[in-house]
Protein backbone atom coordinates (compact mmCIF):
# COMPACT_ATOMS: atom_id res chain seq x y z
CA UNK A 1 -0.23 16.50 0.51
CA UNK A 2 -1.38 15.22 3.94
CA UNK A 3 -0.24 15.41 7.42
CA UNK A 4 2.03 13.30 7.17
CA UNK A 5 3.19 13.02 3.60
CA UNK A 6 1.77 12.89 -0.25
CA UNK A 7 -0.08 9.85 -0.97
CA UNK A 8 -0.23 8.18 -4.25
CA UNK A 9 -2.72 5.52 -6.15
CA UNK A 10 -1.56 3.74 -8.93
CA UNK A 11 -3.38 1.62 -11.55
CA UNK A 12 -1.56 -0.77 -13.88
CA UNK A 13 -2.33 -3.76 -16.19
CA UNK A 14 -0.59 -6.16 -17.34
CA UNK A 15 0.96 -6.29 -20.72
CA UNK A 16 1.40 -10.24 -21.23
CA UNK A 17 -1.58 -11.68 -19.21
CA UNK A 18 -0.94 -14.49 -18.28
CA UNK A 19 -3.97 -17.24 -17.55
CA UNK A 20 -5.58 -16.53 -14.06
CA UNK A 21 -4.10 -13.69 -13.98
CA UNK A 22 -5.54 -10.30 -12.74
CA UNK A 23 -7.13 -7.41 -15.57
CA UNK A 24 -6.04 -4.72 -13.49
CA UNK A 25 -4.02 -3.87 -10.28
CA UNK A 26 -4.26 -0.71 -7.81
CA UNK A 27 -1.57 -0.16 -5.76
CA UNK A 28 -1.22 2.70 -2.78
CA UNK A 29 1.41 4.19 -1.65
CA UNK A 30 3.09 7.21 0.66
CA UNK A 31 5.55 9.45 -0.71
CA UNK A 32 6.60 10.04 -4.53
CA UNK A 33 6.79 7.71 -7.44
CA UNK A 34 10.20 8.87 -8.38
């Protein structure tokens, strides 16, 4: 937790790639997931 709230990364990839299309994505958030 910090100050003012948990923060969360998150790392996905893609399951149908598409052409030009990223490998990977990392996303940042505050608060929970769920």
């Amino acid at each position: 937790l910090t100050p003012f709230g948990p923060l969360r990364v998150d790392a996905a990839v893609p399951l149908n790639r598409g052409p030009g299309d990223p490998h990977f994505g990392i996303y940042a958030g505050i608060g929970q997931a769920f």
